[in-house]
Protein backbone atom coordinates (compact mmCIF):
# COMPACT_ATOMS: atom_id res chain seq x y z
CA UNK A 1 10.68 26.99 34.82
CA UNK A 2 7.99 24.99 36.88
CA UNK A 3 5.32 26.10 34.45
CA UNK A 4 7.30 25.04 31.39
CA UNK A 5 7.50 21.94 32.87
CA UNK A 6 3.99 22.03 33.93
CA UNK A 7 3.06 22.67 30.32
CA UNK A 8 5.94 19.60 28.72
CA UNK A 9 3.82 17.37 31.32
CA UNK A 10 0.53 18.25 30.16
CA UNK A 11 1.48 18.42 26.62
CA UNK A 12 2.73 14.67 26.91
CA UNK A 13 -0.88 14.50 28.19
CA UNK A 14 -2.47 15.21 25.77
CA UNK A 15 -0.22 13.54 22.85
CA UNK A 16 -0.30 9.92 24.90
CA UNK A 17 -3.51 9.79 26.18
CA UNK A 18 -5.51 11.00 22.47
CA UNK A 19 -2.36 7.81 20.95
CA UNK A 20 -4.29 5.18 23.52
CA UNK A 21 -7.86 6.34 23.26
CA UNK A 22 -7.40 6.57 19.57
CA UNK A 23 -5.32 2.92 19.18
CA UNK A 24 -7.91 1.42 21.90
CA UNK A 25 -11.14 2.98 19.14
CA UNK A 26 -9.79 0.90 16.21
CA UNK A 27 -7.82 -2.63 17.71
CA UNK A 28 -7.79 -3.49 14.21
CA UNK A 29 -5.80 -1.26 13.02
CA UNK A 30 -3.52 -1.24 15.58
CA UNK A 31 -3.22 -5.09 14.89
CA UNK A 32 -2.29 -4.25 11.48
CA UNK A 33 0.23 -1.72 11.80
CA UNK A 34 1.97 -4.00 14.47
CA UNK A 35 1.91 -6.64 11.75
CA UNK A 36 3.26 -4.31 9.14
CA UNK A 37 6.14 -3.36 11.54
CA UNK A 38 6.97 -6.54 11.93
CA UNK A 39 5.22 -8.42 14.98
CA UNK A 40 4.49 -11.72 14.23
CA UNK A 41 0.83 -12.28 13.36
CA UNK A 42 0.50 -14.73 17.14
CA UNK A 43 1.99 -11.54 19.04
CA UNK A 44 0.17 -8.49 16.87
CA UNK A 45 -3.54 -8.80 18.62
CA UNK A 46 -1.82 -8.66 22.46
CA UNK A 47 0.40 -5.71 21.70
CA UNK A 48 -1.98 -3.71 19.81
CA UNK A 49 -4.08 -4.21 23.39
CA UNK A 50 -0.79 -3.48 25.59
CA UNK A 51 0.06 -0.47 23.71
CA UNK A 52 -2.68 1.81 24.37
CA UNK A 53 -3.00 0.75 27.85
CA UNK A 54 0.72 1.77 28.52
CA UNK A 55 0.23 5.06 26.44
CA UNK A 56 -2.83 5.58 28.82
CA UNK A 57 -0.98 4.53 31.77
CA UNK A 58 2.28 7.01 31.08
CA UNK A 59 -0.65 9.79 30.38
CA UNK A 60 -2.37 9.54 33.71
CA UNK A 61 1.08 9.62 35.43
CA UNK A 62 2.14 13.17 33.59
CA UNK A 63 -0.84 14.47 35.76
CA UNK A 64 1.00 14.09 39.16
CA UNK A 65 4.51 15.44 39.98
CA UNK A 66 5.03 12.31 42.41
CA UNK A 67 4.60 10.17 39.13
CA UNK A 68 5.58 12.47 36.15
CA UNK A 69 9.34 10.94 36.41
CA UNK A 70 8.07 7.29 36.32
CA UNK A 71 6.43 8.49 33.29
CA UNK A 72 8.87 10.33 31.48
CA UNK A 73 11.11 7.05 31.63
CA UNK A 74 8.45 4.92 30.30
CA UNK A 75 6.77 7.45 27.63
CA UNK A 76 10.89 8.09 26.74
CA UNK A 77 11.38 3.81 25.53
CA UNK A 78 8.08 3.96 23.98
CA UNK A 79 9.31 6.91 22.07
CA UNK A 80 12.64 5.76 21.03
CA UNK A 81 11.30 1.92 20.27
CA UNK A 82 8.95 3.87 17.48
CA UNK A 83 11.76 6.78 16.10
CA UNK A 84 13.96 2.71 16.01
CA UNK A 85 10.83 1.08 14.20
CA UNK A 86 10.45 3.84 11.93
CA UNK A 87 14.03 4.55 10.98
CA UNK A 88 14.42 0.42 10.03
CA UNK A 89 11.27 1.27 8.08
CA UNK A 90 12.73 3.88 5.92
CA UNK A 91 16.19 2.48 5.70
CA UNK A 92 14.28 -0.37 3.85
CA UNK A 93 12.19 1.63 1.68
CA UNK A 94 9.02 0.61 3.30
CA UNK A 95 6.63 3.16 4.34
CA UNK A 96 3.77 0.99 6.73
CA UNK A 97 0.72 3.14 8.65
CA UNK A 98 2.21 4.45 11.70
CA UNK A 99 -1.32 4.00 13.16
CA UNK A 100 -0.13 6.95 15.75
CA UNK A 101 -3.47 7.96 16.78
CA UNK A 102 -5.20 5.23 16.02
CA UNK A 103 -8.90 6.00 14.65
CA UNK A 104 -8.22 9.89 15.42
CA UNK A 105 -5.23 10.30 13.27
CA UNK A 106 -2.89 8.07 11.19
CA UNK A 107 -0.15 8.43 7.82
CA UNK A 108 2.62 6.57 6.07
CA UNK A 109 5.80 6.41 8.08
CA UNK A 110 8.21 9.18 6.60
CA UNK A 111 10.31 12.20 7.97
CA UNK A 112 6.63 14.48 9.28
CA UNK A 113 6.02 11.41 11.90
CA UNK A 114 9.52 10.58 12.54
CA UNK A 115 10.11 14.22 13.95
CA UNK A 116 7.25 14.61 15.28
CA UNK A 117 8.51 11.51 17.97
CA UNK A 118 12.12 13.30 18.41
CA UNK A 119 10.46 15.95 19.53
CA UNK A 120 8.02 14.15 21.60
CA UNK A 121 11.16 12.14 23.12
CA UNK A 122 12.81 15.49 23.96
CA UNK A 123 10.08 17.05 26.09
CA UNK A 124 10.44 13.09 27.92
CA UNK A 125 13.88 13.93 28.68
CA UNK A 126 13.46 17.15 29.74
CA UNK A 127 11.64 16.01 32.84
CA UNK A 128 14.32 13.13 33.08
CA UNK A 129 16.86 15.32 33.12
CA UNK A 130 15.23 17.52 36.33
CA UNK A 131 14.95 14.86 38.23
CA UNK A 132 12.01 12.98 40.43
CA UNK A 133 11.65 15.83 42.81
CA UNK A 134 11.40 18.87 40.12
CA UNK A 135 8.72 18.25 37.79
CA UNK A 136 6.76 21.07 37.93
CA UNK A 137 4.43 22.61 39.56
CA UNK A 138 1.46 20.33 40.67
CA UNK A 139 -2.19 21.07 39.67
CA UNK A 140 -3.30 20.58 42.95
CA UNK A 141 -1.00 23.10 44.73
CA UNK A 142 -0.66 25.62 41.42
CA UNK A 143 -2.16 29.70 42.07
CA UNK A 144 -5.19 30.22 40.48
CA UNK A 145 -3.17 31.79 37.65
CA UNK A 146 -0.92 29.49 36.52
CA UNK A 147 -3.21 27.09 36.35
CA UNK A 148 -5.69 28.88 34.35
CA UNK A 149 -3.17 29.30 32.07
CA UNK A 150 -2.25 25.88 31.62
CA UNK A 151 -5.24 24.76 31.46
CA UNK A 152 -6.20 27.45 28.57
CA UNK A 153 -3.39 25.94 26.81
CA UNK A 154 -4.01 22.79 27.34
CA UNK A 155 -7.85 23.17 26.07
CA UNK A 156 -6.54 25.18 22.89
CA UNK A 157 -4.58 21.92 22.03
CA UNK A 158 -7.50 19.59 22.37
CA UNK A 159 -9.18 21.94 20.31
CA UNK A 160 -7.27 22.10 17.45
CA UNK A 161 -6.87 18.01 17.63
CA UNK A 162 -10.56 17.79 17.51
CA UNK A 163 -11.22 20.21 14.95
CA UNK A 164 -8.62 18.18 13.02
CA UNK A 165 -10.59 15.54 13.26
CA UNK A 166 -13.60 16.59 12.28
CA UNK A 167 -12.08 18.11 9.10
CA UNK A 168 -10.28 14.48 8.26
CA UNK A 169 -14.07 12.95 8.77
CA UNK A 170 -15.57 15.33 6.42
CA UNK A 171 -13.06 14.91 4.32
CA UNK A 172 -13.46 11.26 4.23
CA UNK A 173 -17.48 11.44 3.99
CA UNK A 174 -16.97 13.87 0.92
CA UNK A 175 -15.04 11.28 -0.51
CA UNK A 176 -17.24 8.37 0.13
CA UNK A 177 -19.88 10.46 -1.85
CA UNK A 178 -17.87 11.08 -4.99
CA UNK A 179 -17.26 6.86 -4.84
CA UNK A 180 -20.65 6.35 -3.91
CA UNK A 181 -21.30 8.66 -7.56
CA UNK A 182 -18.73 7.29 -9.35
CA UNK A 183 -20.04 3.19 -8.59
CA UNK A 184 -24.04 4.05 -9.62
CA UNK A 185 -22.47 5.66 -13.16
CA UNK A 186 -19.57 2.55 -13.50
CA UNK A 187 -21.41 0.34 -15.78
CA UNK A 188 -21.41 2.64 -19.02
CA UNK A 189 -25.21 1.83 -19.30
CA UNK A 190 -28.15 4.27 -19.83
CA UNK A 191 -29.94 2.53 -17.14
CA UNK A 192 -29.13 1.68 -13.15
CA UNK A 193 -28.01 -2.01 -12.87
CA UNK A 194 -26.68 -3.96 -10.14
CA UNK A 195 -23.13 -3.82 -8.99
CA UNK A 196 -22.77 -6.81 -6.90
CA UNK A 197 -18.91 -7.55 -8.67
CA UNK A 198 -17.87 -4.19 -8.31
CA UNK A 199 -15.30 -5.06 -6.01
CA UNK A 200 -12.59 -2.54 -4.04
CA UNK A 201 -11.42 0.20 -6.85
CA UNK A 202 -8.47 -0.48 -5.61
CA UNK A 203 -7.97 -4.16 -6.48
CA UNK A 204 -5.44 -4.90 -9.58
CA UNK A 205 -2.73 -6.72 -11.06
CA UNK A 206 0.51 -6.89 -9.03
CA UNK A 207 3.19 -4.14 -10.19
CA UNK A 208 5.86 -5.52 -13.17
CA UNK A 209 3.21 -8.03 -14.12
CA UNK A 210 2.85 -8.14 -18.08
CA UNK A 211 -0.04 -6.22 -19.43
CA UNK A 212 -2.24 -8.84 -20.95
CA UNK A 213 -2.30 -8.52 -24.75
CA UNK A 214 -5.87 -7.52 -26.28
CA UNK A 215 -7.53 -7.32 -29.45
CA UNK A 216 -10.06 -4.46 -29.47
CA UNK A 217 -11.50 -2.36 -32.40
CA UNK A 218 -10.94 1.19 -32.46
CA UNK A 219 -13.79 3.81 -33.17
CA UNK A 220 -12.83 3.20 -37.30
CA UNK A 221 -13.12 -0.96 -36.70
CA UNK A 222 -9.87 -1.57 -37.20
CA UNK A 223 -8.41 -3.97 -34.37
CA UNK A 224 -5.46 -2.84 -32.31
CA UNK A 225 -3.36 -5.16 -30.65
CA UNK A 226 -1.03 -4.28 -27.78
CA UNK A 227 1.71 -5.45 -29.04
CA UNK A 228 1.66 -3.00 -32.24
CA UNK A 229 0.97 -0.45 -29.41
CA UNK A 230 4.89 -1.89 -28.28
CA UNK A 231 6.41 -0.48 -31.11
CA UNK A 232 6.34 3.12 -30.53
CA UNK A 233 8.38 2.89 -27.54
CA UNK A 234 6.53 5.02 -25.43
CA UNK A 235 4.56 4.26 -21.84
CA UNK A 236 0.96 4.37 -21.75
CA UNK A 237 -1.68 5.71 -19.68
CA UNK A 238 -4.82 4.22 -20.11
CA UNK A 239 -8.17 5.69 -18.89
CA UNK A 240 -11.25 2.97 -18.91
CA UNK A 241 -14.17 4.91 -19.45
CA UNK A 242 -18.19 4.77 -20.39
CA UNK A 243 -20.13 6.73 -22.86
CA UNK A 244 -23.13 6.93 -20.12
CA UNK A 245 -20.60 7.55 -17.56
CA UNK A 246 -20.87 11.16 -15.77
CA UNK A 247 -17.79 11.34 -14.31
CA UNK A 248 -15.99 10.36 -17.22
CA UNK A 249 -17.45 13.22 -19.33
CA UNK A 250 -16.72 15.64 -15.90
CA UNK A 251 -13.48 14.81 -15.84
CA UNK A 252 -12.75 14.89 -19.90
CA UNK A 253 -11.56 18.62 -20.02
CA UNK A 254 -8.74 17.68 -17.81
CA UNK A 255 -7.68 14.54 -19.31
CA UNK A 256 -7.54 16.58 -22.73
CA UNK A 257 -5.40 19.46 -20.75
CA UNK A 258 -2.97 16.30 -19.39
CA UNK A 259 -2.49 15.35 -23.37
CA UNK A 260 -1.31 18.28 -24.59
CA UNK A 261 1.66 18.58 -21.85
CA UNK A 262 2.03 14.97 -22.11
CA UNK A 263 1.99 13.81 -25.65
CA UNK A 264 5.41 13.64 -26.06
CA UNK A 265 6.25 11.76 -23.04
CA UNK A 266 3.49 8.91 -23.06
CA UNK A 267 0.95 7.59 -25.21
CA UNK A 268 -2.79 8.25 -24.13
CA UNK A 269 -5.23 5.07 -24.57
CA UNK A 270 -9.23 4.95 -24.26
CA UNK A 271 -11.05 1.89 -23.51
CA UNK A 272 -14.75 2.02 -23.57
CA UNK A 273 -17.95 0.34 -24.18
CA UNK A 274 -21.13 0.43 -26.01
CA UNK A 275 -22.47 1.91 -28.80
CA UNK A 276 -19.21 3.45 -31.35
CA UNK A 277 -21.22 6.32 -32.76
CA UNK A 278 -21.77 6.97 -29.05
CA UNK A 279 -18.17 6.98 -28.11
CA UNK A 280 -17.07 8.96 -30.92
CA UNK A 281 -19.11 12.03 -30.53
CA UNK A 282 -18.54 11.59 -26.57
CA UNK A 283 -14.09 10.83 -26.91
CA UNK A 284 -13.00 11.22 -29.97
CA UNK A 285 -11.74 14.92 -29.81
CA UNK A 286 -8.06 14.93 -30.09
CA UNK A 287 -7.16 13.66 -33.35
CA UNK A 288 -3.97 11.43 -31.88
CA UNK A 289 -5.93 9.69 -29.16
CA UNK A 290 -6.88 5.99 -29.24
CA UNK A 291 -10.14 5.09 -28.45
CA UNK A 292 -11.01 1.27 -28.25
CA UNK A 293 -14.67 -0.10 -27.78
CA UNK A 294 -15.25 -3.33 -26.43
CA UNK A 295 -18.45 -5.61 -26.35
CA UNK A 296 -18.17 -7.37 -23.15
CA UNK A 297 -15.10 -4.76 -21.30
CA UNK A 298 -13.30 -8.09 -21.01
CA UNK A 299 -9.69 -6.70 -20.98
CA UNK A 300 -11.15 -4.01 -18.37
CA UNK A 301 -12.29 -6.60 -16.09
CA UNK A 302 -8.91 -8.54 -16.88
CA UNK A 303 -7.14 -5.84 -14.89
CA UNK A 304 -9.45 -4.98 -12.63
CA UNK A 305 -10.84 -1.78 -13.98
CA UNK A 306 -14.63 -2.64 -12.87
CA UNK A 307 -15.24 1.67 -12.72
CA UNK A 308 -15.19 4.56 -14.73
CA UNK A 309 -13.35 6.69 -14.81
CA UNK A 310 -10.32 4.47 -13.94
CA UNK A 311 -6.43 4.74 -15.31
CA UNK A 312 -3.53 2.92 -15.06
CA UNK A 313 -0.02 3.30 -16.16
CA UNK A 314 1.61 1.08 -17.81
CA UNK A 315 5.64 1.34 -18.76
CA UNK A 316 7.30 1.03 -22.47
CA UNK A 317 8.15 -2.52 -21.72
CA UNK A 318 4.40 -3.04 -21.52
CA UNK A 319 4.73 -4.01 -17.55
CA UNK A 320 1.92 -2.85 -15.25
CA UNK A 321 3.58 0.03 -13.72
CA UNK A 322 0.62 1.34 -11.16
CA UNK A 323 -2.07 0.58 -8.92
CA UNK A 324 -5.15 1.18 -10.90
CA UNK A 325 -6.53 4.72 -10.12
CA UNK A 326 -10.30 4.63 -9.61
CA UNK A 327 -12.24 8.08 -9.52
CA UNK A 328 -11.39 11.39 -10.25
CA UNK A 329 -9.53 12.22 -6.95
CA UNK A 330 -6.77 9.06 -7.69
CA UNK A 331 -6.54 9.32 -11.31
CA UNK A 332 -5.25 13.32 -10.35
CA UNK A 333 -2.93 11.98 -8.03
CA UNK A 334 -1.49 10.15 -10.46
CA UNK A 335 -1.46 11.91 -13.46
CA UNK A 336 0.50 14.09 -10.07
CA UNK A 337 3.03 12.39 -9.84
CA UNK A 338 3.70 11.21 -13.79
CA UNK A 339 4.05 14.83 -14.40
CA UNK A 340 7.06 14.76 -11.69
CA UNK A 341 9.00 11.62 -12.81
CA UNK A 342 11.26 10.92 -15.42
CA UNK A 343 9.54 8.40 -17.10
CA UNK A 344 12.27 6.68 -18.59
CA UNK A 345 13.85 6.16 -15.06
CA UNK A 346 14.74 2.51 -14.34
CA UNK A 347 11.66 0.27 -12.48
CA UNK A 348 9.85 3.12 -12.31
CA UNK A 349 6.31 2.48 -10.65
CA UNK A 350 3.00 4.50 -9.24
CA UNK A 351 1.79 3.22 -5.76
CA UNK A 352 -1.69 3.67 -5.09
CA UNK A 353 -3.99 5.44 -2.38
CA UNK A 354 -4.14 2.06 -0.41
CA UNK A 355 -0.87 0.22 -1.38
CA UNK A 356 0.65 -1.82 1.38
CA UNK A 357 3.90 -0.16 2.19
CA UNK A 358 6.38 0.09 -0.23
CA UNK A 359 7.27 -2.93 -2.64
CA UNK A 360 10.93 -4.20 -3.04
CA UNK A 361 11.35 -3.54 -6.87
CA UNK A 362 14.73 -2.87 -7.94
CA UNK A 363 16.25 -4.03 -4.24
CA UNK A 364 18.88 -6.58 -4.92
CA UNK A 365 17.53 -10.50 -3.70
CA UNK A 366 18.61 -10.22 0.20
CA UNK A 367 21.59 -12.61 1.12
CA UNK A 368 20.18 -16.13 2.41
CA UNK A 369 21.44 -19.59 2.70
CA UNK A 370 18.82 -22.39 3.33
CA UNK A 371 18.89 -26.31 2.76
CA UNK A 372 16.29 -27.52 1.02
CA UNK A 373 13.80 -30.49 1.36
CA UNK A 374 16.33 -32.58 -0.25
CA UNK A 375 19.68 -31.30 1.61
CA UNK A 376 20.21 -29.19 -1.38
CA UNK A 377 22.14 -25.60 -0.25
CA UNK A 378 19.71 -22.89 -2.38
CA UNK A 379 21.02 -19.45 -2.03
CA UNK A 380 20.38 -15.86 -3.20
CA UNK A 381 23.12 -16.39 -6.19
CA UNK A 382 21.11 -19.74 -7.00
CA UNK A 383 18.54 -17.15 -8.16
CA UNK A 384 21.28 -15.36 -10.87
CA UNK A 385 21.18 -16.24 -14.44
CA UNK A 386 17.28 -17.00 -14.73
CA UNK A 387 14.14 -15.62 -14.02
CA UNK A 388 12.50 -16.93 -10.91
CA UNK A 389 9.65 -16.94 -9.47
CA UNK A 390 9.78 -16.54 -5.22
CA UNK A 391 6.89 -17.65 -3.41
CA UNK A 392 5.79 -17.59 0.30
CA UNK A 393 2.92 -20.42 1.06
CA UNK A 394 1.70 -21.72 4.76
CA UNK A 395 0.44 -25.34 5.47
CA UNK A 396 -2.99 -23.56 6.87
CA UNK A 397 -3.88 -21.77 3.91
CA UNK A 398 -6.27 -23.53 1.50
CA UNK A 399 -5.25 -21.16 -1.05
CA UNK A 400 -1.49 -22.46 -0.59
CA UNK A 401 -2.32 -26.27 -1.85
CA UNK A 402 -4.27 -25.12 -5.02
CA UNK A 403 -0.80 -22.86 -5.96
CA UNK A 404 1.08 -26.33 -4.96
CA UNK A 405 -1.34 -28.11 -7.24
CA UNK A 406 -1.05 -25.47 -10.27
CA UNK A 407 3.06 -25.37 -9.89
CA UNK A 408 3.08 -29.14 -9.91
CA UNK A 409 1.29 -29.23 -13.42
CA UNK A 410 3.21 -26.06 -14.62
CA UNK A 411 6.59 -27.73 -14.05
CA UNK A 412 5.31 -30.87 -16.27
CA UNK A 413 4.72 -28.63 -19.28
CA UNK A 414 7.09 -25.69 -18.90
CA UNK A 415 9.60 -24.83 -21.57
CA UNK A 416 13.41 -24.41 -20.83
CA UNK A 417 13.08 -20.36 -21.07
CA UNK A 418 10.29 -20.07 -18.25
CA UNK A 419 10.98 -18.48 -14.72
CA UNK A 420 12.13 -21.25 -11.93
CA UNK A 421 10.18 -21.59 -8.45
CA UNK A 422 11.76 -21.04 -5.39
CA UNK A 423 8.87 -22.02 -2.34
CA UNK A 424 9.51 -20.53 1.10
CA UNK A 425 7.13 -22.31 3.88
CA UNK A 426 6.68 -21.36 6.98
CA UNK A 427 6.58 -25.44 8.64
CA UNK A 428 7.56 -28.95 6.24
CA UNK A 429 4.77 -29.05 3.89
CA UNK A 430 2.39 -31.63 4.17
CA UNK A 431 3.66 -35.20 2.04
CA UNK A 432 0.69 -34.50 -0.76
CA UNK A 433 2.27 -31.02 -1.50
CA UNK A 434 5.83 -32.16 -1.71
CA UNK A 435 4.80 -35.28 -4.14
CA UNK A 436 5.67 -34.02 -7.68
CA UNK A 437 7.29 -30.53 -6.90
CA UNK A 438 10.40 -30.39 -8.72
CA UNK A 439 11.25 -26.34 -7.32
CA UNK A 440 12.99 -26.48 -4.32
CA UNK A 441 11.40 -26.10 -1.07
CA UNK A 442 12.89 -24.15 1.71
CA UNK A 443 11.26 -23.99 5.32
CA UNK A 444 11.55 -20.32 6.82
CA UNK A 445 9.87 -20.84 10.02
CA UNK A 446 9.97 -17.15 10.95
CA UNK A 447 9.81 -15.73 7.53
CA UNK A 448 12.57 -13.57 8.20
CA UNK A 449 13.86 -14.27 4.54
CA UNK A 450 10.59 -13.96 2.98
CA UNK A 451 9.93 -10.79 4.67
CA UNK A 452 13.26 -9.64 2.94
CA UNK A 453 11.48 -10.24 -0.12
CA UNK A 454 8.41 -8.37 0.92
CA UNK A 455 6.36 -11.51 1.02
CA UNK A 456 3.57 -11.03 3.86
CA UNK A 457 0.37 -12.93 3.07
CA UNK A 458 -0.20 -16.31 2.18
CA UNK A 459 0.36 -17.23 -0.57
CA UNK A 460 2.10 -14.52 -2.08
CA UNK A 461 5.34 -14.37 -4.64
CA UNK A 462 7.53 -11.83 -6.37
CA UNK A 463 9.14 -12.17 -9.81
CA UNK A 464 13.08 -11.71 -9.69
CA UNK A 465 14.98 -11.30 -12.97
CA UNK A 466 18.14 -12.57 -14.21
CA UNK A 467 20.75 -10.61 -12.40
CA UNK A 468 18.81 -11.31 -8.87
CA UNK A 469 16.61 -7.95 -8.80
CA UNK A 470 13.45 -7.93 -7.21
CA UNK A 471 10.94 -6.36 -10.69
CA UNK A 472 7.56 -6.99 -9.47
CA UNK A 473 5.81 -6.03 -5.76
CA UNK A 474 4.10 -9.07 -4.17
CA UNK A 475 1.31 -10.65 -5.40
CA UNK A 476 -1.08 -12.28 -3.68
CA UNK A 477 -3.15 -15.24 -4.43
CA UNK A 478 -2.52 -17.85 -7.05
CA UNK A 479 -4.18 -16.22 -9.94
CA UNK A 480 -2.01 -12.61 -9.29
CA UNK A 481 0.94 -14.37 -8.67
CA UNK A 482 0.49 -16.06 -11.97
CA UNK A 483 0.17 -13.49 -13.64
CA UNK A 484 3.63 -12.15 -12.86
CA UNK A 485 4.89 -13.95 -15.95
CA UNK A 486 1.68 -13.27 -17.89
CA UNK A 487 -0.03 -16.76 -16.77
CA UNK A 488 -3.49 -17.53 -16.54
CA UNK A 489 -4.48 -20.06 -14.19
C-alpha cells in the first residue's frame, strides 16, 4: 500500500506541477480562460498568476510525506472548484478553454476534461483519507527498489506528456504551412500580390445574421439574386473559390464527392472571380451546380471570405448559420458535421475552429428585472411580442459612443416593424450618450444579466425574436452587431 500511495503522490506530481509550469508559459491564456469562466476582467490577470503558483506549490508538497496531506487538502479544493466551474459550464451550454495545461496542453470544456479532474480529485482523497502520518513511503527513506520503480514510472509519464507535446506542435506547424499555402494562392490571381487585408480566416458575420442579398452573374451571364435562391427551400453551402487558386482545384474532387451525397439535402453555391471562360473549364463540372463570377469579390469580402478555398453555411431562411470555414482542414470539419445533423432541425448552427464558447441561440431571454434611466421597470417579458435588439456597451470603450451615435440616428428613421434596443451598461452613461436615446437604458454594473445573454466584449449585442428566444450568437462591434438585422452602418 505505501508504494501505491507513493505512486498517487507522484502522479499528482506530475499532473500539478506540468498545470503550473504550463499556465505560468502562457499568462495570457490563463487570463483568458479565467475571463471566459467568469472572473471579472479587474480579478482575471492576478488569478491567472495565483493559480499556477498554488498548482506549483501543492506539487512540491506531494514530494514529502510530512507535507503530502497539506497538499492533498489543497490540490482536493482546487480540484473540486474546476469539476464546479466546469459542470456550471456545461449546464449552460457553454464550452470555454479549460486552459488545463496551459501552453503544454489545452481543449473545450466537455465530459474528457471533466473526468479527467474526478479522477484527479480521487487520488487527492485517497491520501486524505490515510491520514497525515500514512502517506507513503518517502523518497528519501525508500529501498533502492521501490524507488527505482517509481521513479521508472514516474519518467514513463513525463515521457508520454512530452511526446504529446511534441506531436500537438507538429501538428500545429503542419497546419500553419497549409495556411501559410492557402494565403499566397487567396487572391485568385495568376500573379503573387500583397495580402496586407487578409485578415484572421476566421473573422465573419455573427451567427443568425441575414445573408446579405447579391446580384452576381452566373458562368451563362445571367444574374442570380439570393433571394430567387430563397425559393427552393433548401440551405446552402457556399464555397468562395479562385480559378488561380491551388487549393481550390486540390480540394475539388472532394467537394464534387460531398454533392452527390448531399444534393438532396442542401443546395451547393460557387462564388469566384476572374476570367468566366476560366471558371468554367476550372468549376463547371456538375451540371446542377451554381457558379457565380464576380468582378471585384465584393459579396466575398461582405462576409468575410478574404481566402480560397473558404465555405460557409447558410440555413433555408437565408440566416448565416456558420463560422466561415477557411482552408481545406475547416471546410472538412464542416462539411463533418453537416453530414451528421438534421438540417432541418430548429436554430441549427456550425461553430467554428476558434469560436468563443458556445452562443445562447435558442436559450429562452434569462429572467431579469431592472429600472431604467427613467424609473421605467424593463423586464425579460418587455422583450415578448417584438424583435429586439440586446446590447452590452461600457463608458471606456470608444467603440461604445459611435454604436450610441448610430442607434440615436436609427431610432429617428426607423419604421414601426424594426427590432427595439434594449442597452445594458456597465456604469450611468455619460449625459452626451443618453441625449436622444429613446431605447431604454439599464445599468448592469456586474454584467451578470448580460452575461446571461452571452454578451462579453464591448460593445457587443444579440438579436432576440418575438417570443423572447435568443436567434443570433453575439456580435461584436457596431458594424456586426448591425448586421444582425441586415444593417449596414
Amino acid at each position: 500500500m505505501e508504494l501505491v500511495l507513493l505512486l498517487i503522490r507522484l502522479i499528482l506530481f506530475g499532473v500539478f506541477a506540468l498545470a503550473g509550469i504550463g499556465k505560468l508559459l502562457d499568462l495570457q491564456g490563463s487570463a483568458k480562460a479565467m475571463r471566459a469562466f467568469g472572473t471579472p476582467d479587474e480579478f482575471a490577470k492576478t488569478f491567472a498568476i495565483a493559480l499556477p503558483f498554488a498548482e506549483i506549490v501543492f506539487a512540491f508538497c506531494f514530494l514529502f510525506t510530512e507535507m503530502s496531506w497539506v497538499g492533498s487538502i489543497g490540490a482536493l479544493l482546487l480540484l473540486l472548484t474546476f469539476i464546479g466551474g466546469m459542470l456550471w459550464q456545461i449546464s449552460q451550454g457553454n464550452a470555454p478553454d479549460c486552459h488545463c495545461f496551459g501552453q503544454i496542453h489545452s481543449e473545450p470544456v466537455g465530459k474528457k476534461s471533466l473526468i479527467r479532474n474526478i479522477v484527479f480529485a480521487v487520488l487527492a482523497l485517497v491520501l486524505i483519507a490515510q491520514g497525515r502520518e500514512q502517506q507513503g513511503m518517502s523518497l528519501a527513506d525508500s529501498n533502492y527498489e521501490m524507488l527505482q520503480m517509481a521513479l521508472i514510472f514516474t519518467l514513463i509519464t513525463i515521457a508520454i506528456v512530452l511526446l504529446s507535446y511534441v506531436k500537438k506542435l507538429s501538428d500545429q506547424q503542419a497546419e500553419m504551412i497549409r495556411r501559410m499555402a492557402v494565403l499566397e494562392l487567396a487572391s485568385g490571381e495568376a500573379l503573387p500580390v500583397e495580402r496586407n487585408d487578409a485578415g484572421d480566416p476566421n473573422d465573419g458575420l455573427p451567427i443568425g445574421a441575414p445573408l446579405p442579398d447579391f446580384a452576381i452573374p452566373d458562368l451563362n451571364g445571367r444574374v442570380v439574386n439570393f433571394e430567387h435562391l430563397l425559393a427552393e427551400n433548401k440551405p446552402f453551402l457556399f464555397f468562395f473559390v479562385g480559378p488561380a487558386c491551388d487549393p481550390c482545384e486540390v480540394l475539388l474532387p472532394e467537394i464534387e464527392e460531398w454533392e452527390a451525397s448531399l444534393r438532396d439535402k442542401l443546395r451547393f453555391i460557387f462564388v469566384s472571380s476572374g476570367d468566366v471562360e476560366t471558371n468554367r473549364v476550372k468549376f463547371d463540372s456538375v451540371d446542377s451546380r451554381i457558379v457565380l463570377v464576380e468582378k471585384s469579390r465584393e459579396f466575398a469580402l461582405s462576409v468575410s471570405a478574404k481566402w480560397t478555398p473558404t465555405a460557409l453555411f447558410v440555413d433555408a431562411d437565408g440566416n448565416v448559420a456558420s463560422h466561415v470555414a477557411a482552408g481545406d482542414t475547416a471546410i472538412r470539419r464542416l462539411v463533418d458535421q453537416i453530414k451528421s445533423r438534421d438540417l432541418n432541425e430548429e436554430f441549427l448552427h456550425f461553430l467554428g475552429l476558434n469560436g468563443y464558447g458556445r452562443p445562447k441561440i435558442g436559450k429562452p431571454v434569462p429572467a431579469f428585472s431592472i429600472k431604467d434611466l427613467h424609473g421605467n421597470e424593463i423586464t425579460n417579458e418587455s422583450l415578448a411580442g417584438r424583435k429586439t435588439l440586446v446590447a452590452f456597451t461600457s463608458r471606456t470603450c470608444p467603440h461604445c459612443s459611435v454604436l450610441m451615435e448610430q442607434i440615436r440616428e436609427w431610432e429617428l428613421n426607423k419604421k414601426p416593424a424594426d427590432p427595439g434596443f434594449v442597452i445594458f451598461a456597465d456604469a450611468e452613461p455619460d449625459e452626451r450618450d443618453k441625449l436622444g436615446i429613446v431605447s431604454p437604458i439599464l445599468v448592469d454594473p456586474n454584467l451578470s444579466v448580460a452575461k446571461k445573454f452571452g454578451l462579453h466584449g464591448a460593445p457587443s449585442a444579440v438579436l432576440v425574436n418575438e417570443n423572447g428566444t435568443i436567434v443570433t450568437e453575439a456580435a461584436i462591434g457596431p458594424p456586426n452587431i448591425w448586421a444582425l438585422i441586415g444593417e449596414k452602418k
